[in-house]
C-alpha atoms as a PDB file:
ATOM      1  CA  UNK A   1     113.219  40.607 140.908  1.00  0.00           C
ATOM      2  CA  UNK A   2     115.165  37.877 139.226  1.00  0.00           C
ATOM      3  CA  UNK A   3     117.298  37.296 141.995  1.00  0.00           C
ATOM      4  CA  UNK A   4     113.660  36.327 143.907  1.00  0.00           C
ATOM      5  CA  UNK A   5     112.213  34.526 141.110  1.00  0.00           C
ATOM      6  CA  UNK A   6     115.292  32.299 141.211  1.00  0.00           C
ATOM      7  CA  UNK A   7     115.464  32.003 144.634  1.00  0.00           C
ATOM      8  CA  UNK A   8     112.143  30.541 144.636  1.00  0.00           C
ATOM      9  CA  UNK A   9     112.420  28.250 142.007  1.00  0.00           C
ATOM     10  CA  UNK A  10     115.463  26.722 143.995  1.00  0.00           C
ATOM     11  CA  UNK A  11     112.704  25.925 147.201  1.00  0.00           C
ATOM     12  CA  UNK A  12     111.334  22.896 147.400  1.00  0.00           C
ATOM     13  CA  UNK A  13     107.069  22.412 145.883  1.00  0.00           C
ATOM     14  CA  UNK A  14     106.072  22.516 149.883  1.00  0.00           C
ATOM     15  CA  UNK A  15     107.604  25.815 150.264  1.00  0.00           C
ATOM     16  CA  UNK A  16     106.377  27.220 147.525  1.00  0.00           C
ATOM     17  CA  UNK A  17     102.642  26.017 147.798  1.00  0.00           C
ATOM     18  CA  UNK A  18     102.904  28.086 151.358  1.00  0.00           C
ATOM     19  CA  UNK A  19     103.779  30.830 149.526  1.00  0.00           C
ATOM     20  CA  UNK A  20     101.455  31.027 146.634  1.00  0.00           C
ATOM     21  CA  UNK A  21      98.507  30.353 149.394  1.00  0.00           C
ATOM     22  CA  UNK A  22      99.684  33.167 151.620  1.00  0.00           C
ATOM     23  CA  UNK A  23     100.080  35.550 148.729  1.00  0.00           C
ATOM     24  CA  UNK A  24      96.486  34.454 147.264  1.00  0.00           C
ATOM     25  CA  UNK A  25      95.117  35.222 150.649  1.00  0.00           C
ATOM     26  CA  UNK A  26      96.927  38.659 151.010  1.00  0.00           C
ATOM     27  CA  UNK A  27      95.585  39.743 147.400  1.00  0.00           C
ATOM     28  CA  UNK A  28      91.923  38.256 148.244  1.00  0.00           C
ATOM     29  CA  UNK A  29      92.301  40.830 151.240  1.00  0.00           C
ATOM     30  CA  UNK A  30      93.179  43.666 149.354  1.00  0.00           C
ATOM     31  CA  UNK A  31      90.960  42.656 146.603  1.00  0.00           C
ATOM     32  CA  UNK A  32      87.957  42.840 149.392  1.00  0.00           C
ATOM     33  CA  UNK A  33      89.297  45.855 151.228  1.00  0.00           C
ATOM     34  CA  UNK A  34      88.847  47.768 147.754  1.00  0.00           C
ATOM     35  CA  UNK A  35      85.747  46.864 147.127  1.00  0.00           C
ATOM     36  CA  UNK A  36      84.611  47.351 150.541  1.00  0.00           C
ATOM     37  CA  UNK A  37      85.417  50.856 150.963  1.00  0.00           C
ATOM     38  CA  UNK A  38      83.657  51.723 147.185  1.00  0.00           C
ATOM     39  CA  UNK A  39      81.024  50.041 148.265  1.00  0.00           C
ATOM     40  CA  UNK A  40      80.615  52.557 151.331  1.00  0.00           C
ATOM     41  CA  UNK A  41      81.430  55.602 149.534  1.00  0.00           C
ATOM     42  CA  UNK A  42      78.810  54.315 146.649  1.00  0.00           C
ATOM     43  CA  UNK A  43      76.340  53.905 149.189  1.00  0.00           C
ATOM     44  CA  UNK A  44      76.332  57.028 150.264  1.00  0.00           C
ATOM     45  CA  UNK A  45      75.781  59.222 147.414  1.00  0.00           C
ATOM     46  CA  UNK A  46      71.928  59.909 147.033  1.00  0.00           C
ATOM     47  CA  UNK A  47      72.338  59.363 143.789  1.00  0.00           C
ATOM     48  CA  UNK A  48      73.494  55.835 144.250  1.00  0.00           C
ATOM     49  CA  UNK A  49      70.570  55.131 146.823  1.00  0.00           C
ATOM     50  CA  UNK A  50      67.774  56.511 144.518  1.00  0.00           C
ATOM     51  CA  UNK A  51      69.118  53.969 141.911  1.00  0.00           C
ATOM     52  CA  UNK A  52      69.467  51.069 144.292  1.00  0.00           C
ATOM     53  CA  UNK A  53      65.159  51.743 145.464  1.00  0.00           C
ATOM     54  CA  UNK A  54      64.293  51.757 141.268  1.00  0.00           C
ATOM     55  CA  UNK A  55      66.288  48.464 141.083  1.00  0.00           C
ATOM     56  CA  UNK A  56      64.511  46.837 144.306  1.00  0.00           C
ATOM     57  CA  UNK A  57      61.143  48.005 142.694  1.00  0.00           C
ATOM     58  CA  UNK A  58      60.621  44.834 141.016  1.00  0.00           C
ATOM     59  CA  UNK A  59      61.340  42.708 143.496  1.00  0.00           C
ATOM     60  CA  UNK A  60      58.983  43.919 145.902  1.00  0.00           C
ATOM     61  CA  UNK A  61      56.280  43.725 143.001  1.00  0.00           C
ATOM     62  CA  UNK A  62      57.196  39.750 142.883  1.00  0.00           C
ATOM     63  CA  UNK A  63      57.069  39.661 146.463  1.00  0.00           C
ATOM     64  CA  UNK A  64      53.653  40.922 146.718  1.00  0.00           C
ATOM     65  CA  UNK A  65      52.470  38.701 143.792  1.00  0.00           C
ATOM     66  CA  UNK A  66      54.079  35.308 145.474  1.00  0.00           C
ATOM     67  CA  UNK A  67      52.306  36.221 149.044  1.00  0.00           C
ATOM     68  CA  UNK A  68      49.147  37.339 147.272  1.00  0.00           C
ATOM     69  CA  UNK A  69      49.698  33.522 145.314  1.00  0.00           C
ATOM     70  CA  UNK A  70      49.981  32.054 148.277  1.00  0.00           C
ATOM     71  CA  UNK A  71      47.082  33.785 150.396  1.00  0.00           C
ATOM     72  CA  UNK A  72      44.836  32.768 147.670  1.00  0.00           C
ATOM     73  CA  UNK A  73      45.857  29.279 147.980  1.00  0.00           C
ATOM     74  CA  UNK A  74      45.133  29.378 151.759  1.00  0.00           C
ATOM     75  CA  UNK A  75      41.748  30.625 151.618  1.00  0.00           C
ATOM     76  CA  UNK A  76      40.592  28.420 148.583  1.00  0.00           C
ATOM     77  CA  UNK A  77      41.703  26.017 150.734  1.00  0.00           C
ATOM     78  CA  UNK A  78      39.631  27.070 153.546  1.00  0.00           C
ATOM     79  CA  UNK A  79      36.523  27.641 151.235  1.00  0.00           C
ATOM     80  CA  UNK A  80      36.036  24.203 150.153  1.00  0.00           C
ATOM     81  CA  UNK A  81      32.758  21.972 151.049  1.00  0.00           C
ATOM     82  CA  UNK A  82      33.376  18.878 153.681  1.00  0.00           C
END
């Protein structure tokens, strides 16, 4: 390890700018393979989906509200005297 850590220190900044990208992109990778494949085997525990419905609960409360804001706009709209 030291013999690498020296070897790279003796490169010039160009080189080792490559290198640092290229090993940023290779851990961003592995980094998304990871969470990737927990992702899928999350997913598919019932568990996990029943969960993931009670969290989207709300949201489809606010969704309803905003369109029932919005229809309510529309047809005030289309209520009022010329």
């Amino acid at each position: 390890m030291r013999k690498i850590i020296h070897n790279l220190r003796q490169q010039p900044e160009e080189v080792r700018r490559h290198i640092l990208h290229i090993l940023t992109v290779i851990c961003g990778v592995v980094l998304l393979v990871f969470w990737v494949y927990s992702l899928g085997s999350n997913i598919i525990n019932s568990e996990m989906q029943a969960k993931i419905e009670e969290d989207l609960e709300p949201f489809s409360a606010l969704k309803g509200n905003i369109i029932g804001g919005y229809q309510s706009i529309i047809n005030s709209d289309l209520n009022l005297p010329e």
